[in-house]
N, C-alpha and C. Protein backbone atom coordinates (compact mmCIF):
# COMPACT_ATOMS: atom_id res chain seq x y z
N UNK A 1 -35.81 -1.60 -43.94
CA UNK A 1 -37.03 -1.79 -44.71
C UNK A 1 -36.87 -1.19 -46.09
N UNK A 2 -37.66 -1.85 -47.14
CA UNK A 2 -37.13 -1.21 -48.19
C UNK A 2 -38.51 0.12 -48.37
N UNK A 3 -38.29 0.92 -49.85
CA UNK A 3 -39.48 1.80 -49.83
C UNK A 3 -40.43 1.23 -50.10
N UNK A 4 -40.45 -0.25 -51.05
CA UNK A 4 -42.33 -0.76 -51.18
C UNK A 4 -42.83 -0.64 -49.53
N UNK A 5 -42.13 -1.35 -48.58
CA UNK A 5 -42.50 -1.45 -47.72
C UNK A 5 -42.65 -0.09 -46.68
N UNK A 6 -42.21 1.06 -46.61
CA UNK A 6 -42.28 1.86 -45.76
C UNK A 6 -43.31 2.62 -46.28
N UNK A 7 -43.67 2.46 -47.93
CA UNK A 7 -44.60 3.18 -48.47
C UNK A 7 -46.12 2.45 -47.67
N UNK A 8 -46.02 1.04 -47.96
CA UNK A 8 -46.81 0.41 -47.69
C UNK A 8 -47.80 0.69 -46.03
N UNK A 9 -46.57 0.82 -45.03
CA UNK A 9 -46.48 1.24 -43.67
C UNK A 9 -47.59 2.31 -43.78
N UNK A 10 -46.63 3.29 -44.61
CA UNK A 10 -47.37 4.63 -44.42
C UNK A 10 -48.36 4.95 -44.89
N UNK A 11 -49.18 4.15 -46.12
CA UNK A 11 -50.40 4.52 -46.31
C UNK A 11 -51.53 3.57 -45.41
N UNK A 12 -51.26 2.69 -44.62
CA UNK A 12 -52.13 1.46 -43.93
C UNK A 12 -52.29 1.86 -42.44
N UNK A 13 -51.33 3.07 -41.98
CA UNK A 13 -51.18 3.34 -40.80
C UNK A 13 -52.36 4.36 -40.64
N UNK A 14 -52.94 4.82 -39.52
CA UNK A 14 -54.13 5.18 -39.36
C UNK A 14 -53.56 6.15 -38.02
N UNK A 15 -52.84 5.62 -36.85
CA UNK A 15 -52.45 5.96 -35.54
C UNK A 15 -51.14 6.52 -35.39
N UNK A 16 -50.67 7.00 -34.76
CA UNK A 16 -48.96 7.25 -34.71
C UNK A 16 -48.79 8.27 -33.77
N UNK A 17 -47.75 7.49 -32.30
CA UNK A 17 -47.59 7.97 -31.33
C UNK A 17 -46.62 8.99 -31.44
N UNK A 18 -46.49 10.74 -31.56
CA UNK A 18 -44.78 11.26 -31.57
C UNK A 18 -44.33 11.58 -30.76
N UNK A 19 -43.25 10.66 -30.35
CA UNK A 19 -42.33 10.28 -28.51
C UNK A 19 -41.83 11.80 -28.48
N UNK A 20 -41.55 12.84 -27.64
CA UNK A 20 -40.94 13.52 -27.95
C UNK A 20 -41.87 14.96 -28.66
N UNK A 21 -42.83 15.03 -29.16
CA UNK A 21 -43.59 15.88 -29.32
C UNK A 21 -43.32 17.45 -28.54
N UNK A 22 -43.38 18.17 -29.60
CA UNK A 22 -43.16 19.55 -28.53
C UNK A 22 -44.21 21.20 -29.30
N UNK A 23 -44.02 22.10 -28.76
CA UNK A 23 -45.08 23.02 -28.79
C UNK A 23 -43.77 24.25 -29.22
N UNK A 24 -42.73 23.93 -29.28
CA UNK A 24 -41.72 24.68 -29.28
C UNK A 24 -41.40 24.39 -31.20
N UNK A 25 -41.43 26.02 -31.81
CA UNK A 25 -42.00 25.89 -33.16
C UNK A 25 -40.39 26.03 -33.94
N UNK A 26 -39.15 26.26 -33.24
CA UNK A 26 -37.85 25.75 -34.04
C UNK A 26 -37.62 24.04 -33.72
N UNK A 27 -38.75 23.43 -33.26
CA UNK A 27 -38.31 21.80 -33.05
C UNK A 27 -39.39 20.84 -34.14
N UNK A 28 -38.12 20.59 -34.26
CA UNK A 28 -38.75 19.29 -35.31
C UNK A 28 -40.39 18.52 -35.22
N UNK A 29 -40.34 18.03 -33.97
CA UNK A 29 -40.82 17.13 -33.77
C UNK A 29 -42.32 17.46 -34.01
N UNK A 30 -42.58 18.74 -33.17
CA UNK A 30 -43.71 19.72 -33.44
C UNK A 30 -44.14 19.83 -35.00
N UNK A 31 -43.22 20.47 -35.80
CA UNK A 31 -43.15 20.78 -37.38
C UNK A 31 -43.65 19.36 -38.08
N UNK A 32 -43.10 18.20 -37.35
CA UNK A 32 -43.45 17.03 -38.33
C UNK A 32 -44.75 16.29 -37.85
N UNK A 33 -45.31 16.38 -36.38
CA UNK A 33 -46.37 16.01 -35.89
C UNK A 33 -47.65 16.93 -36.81
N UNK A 34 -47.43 18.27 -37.09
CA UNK A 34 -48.44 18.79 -37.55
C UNK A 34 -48.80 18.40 -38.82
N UNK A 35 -47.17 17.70 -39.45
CA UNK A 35 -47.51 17.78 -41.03
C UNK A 35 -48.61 16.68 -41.08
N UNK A 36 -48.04 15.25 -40.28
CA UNK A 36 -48.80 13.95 -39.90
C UNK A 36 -49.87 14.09 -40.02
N UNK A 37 -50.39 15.05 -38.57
CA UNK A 37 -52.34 15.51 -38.66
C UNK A 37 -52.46 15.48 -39.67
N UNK A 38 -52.14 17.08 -40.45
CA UNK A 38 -52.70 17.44 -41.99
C UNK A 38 -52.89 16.36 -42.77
N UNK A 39 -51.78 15.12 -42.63
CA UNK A 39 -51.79 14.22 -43.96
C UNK A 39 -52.76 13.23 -43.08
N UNK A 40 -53.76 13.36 -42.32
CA UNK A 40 -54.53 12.59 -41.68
C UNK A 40 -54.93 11.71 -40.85
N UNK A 41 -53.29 11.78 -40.28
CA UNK A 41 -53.42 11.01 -39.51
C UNK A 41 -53.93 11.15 -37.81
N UNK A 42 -54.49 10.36 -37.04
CA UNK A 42 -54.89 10.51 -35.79
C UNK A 42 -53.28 10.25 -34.98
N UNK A 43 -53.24 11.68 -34.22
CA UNK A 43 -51.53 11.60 -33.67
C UNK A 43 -51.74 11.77 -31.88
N UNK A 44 -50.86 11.42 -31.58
CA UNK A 44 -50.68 11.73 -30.01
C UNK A 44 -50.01 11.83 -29.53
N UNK A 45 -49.59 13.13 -28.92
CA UNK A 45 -48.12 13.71 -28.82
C UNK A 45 -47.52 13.08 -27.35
N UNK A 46 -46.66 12.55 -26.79
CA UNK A 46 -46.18 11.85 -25.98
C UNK A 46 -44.73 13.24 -25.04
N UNK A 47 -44.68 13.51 -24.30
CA UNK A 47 -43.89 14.14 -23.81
C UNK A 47 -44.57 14.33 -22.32
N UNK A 48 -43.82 14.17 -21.19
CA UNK A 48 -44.34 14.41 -20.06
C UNK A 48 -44.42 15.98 -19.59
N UNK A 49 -43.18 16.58 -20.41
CA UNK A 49 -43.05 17.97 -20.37
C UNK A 49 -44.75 18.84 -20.34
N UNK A 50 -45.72 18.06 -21.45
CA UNK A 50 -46.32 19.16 -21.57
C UNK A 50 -47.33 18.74 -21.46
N UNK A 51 -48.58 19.77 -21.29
CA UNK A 51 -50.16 19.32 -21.11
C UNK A 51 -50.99 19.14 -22.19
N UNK A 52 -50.63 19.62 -23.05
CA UNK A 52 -51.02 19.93 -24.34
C UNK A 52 -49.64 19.90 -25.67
N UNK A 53 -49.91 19.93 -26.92
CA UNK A 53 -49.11 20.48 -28.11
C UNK A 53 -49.67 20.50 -28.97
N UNK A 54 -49.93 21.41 -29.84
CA UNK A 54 -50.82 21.69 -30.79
C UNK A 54 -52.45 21.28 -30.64
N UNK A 55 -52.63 21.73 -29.75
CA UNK A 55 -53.90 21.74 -29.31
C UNK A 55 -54.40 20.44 -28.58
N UNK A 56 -53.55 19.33 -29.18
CA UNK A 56 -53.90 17.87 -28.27
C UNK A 56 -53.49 17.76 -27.15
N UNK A 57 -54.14 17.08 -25.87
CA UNK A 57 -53.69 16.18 -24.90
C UNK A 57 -52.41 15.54 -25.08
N UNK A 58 -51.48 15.74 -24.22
CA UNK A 58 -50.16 15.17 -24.62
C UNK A 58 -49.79 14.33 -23.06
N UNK A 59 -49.53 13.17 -23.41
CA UNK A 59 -49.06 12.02 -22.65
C UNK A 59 -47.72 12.13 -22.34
N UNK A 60 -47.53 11.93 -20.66
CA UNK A 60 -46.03 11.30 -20.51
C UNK A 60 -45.56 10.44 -21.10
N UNK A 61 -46.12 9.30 -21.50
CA UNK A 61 -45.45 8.15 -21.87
C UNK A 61 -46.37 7.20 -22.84
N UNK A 62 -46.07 6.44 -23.58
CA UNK A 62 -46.87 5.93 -25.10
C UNK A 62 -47.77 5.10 -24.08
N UNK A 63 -47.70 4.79 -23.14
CA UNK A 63 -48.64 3.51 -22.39
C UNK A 63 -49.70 4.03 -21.35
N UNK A 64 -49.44 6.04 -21.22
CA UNK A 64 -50.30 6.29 -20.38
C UNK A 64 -51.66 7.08 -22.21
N UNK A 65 -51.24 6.51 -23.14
CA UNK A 65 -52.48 6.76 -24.35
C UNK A 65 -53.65 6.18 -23.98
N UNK A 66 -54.58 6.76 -23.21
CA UNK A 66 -55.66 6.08 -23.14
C UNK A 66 -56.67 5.16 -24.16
N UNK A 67 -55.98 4.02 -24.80
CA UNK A 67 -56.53 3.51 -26.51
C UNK A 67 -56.54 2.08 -25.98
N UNK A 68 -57.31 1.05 -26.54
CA UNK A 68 -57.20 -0.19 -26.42
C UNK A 68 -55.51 -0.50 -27.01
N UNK A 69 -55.58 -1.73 -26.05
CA UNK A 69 -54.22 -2.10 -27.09
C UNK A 69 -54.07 -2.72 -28.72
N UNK A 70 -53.15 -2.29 -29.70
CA UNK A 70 -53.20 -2.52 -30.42
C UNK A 70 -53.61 -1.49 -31.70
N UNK A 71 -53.95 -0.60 -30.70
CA UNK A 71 -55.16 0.76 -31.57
C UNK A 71 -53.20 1.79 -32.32
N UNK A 72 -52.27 1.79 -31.80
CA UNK A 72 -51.76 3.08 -32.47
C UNK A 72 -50.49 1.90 -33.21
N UNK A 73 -50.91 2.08 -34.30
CA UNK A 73 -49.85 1.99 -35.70
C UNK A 73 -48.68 1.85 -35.74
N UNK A 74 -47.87 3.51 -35.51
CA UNK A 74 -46.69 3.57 -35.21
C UNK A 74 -46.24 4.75 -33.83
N UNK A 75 -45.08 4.12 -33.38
CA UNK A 75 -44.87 4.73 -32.29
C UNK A 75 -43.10 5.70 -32.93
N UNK A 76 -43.38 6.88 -33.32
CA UNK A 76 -42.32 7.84 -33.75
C UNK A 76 -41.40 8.64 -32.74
N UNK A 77 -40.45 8.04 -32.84
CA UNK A 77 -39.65 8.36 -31.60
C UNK A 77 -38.49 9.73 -31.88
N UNK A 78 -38.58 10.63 -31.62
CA UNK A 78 -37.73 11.72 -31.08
C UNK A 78 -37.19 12.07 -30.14
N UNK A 79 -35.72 10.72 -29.66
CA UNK A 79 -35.66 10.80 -28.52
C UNK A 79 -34.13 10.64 -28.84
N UNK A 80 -33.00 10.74 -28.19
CA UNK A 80 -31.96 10.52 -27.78
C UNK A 80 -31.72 8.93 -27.92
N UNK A 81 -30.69 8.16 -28.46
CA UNK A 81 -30.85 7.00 -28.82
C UNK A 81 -30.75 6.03 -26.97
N UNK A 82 -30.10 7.18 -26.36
CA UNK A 82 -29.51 6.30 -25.07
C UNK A 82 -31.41 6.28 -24.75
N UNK A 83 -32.38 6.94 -25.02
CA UNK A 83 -33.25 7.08 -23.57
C UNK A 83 -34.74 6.19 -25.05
N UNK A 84 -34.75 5.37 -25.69
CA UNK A 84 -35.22 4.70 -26.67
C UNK A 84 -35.48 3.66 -25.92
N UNK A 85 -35.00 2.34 -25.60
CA UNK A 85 -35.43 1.56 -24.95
C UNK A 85 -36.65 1.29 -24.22
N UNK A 86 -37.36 2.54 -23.05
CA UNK A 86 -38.48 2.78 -22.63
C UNK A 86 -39.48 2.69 -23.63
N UNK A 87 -38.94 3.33 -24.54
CA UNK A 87 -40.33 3.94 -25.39
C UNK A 87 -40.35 2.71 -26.34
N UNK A 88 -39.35 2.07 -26.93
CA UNK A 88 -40.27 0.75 -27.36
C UNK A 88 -40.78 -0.69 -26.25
N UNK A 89 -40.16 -0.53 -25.07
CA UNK A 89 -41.00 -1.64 -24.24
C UNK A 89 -42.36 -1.42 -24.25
N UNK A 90 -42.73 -0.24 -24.19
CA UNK A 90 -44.22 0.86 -23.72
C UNK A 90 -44.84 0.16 -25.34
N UNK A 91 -44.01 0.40 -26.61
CA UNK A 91 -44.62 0.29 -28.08
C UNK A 91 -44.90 -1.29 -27.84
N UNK A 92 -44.04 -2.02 -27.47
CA UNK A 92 -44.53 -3.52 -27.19
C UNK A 92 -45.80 -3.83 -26.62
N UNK A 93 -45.59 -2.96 -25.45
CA UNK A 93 -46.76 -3.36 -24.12
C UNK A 93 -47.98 -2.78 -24.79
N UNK A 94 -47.84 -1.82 -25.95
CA UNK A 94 -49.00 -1.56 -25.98
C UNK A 94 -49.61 -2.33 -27.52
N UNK A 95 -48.82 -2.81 -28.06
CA UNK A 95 -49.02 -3.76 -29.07
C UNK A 95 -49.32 -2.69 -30.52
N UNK A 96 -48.34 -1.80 -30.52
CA UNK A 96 -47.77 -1.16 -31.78
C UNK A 96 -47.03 -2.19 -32.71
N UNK A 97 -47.64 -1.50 -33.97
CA UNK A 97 -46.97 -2.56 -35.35
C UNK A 97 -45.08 -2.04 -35.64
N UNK A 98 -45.46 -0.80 -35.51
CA UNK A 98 -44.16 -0.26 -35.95
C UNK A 98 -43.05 0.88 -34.93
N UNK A 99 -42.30 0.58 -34.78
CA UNK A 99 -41.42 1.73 -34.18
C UNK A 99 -40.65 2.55 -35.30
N UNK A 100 -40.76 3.74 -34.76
CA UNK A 100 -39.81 4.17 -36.37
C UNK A 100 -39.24 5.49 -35.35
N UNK A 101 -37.70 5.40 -35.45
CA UNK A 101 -36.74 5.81 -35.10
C UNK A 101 -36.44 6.96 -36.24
N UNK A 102 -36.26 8.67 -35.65
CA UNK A 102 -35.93 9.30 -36.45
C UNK A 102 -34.83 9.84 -36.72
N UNK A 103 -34.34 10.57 -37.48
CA UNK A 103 -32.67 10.43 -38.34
C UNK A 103 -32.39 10.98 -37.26
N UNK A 104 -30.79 10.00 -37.19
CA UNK A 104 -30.16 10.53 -36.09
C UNK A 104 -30.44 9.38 -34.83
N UNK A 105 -31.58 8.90 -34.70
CA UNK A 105 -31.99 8.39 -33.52
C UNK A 105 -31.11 6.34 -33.59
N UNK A 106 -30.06 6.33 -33.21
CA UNK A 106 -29.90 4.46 -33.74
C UNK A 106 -29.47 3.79 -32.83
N UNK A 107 -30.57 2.74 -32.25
CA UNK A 107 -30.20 2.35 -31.65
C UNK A 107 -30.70 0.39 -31.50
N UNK A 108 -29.78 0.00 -31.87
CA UNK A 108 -29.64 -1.47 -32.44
C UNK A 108 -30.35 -2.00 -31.37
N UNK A 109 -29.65 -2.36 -30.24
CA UNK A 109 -30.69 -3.32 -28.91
C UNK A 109 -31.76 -3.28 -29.20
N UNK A 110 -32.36 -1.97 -29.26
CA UNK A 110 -33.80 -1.23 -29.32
C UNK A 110 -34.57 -2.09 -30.09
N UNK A 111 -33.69 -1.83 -31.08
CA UNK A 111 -34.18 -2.64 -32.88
C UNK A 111 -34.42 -3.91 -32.59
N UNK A 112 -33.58 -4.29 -31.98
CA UNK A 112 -33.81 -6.10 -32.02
C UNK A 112 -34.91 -6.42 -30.92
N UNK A 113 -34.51 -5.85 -30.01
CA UNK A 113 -36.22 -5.95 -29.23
C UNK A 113 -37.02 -5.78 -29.65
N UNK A 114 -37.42 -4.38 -30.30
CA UNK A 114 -38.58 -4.87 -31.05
C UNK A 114 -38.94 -5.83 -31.96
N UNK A 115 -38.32 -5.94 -32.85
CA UNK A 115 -38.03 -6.70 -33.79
C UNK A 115 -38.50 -8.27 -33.64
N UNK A 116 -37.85 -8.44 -32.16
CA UNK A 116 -38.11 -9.59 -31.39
C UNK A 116 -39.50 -10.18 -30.83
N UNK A 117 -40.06 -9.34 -30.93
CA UNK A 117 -41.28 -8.89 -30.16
C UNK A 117 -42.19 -9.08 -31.19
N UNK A 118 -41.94 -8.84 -32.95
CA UNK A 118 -42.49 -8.75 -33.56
C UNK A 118 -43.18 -7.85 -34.22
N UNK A 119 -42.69 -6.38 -34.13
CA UNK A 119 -43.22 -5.36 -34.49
C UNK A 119 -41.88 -4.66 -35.24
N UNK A 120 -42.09 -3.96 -36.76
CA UNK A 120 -41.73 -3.82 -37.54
C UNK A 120 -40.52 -2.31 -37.19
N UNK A 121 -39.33 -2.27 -37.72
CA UNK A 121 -38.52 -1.47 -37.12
C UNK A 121 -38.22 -0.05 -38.71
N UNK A 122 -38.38 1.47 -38.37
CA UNK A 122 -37.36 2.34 -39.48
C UNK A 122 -36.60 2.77 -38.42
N UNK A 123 -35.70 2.76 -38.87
CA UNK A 123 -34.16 3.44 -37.69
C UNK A 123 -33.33 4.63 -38.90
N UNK A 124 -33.29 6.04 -38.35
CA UNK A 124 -32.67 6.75 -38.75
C UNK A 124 -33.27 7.31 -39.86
N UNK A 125 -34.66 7.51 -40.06
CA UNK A 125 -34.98 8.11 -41.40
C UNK A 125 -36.06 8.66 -40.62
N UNK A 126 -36.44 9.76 -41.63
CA UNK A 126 -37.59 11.01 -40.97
C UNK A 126 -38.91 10.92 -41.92
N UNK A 127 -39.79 10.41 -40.60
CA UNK A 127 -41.29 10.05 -41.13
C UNK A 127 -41.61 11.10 -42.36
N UNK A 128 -41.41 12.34 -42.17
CA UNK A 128 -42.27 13.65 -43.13
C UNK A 128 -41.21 13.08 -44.25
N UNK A 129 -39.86 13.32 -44.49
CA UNK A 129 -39.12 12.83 -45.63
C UNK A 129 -39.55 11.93 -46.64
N UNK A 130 -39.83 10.77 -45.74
CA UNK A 130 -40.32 9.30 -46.37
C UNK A 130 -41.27 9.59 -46.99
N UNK A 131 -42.87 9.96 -46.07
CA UNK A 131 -43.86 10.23 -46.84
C UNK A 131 -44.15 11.53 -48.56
N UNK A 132 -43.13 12.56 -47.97
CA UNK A 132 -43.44 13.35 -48.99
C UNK A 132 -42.90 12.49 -49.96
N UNK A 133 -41.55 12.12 -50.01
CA UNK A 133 -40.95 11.13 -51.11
C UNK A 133 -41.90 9.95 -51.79
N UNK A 134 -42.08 9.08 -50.75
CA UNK A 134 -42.85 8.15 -51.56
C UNK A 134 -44.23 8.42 -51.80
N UNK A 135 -45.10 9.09 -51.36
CA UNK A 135 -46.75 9.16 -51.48
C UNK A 135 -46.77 10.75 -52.17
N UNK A 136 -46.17 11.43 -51.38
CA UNK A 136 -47.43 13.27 -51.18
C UNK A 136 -46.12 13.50 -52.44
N UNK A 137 -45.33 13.45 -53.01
CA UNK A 137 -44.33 13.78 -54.09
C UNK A 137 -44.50 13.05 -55.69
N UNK A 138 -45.28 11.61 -55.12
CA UNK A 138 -45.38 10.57 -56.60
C UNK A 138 -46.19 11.34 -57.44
């Protein structure tokens, strides 16, 4: 995707699932879910591990989000590229616009399924990066 477009993503997005979410404050995923909130967005931390993370209800899995379908934006994955697959069938089933794969995370099949499916793919770039760059930095 280029940046008009990821900029575009990121200011239209409203929802955003983070696969991988954690309460553990040397992990990423935690550090970048909070920045998300702050920058306004409505988040929902996805990890079966836990009951909670940062104060929210946290889901095993993007499809047990109690939301109509269609309701969450993007589905932000912090996962191991082998264990990705799940988590965008779940972004399909639940009729997410975007999957966005974070640095490090690449995994092509993945991509083209979604893709296939019709929902918009970032592979290997880090949501907080993007946004401070293109929006919270301009």
């Amino acid at each position: 995707m280029t940046d008009p477009e990821i900029k575009e993503l990121l200011l239209n997005a409203k929802t955003i699932a983070v696969v991988g979410a954690s309460d553990k404050p040397w992990r990423d995923s935690g550090k970048i879910m909070e920045y998300l909130m702050k920058s306004g967005y409505v988040v929902f931390p996805v990890n079966p591990a836990y009951k909670t993370v940062l104060g929210k209800t946290c889901y095993p899995t993007v499809h047990d989000i109690p939301v109509k379908p269609g309701t969450i934006d993007i589905v932000d994955i912090f996962r191991n590229p082998e264990f990705v697959m799940p988590v965008v069938e779940d972004a399909i089933a639940i009729g997410a616009r975007v999957v966005w794969m974070q640095l490090t995370v690449v995994n092509e099949e993945a991509k083209k399924k979604a893709e296939d499916a019709g929902l918009r793919v970032v592979m290997d770039r880090c949501i907080l990066v993007e946004r401070k760059r293109l929006i919270d930095w301009v």
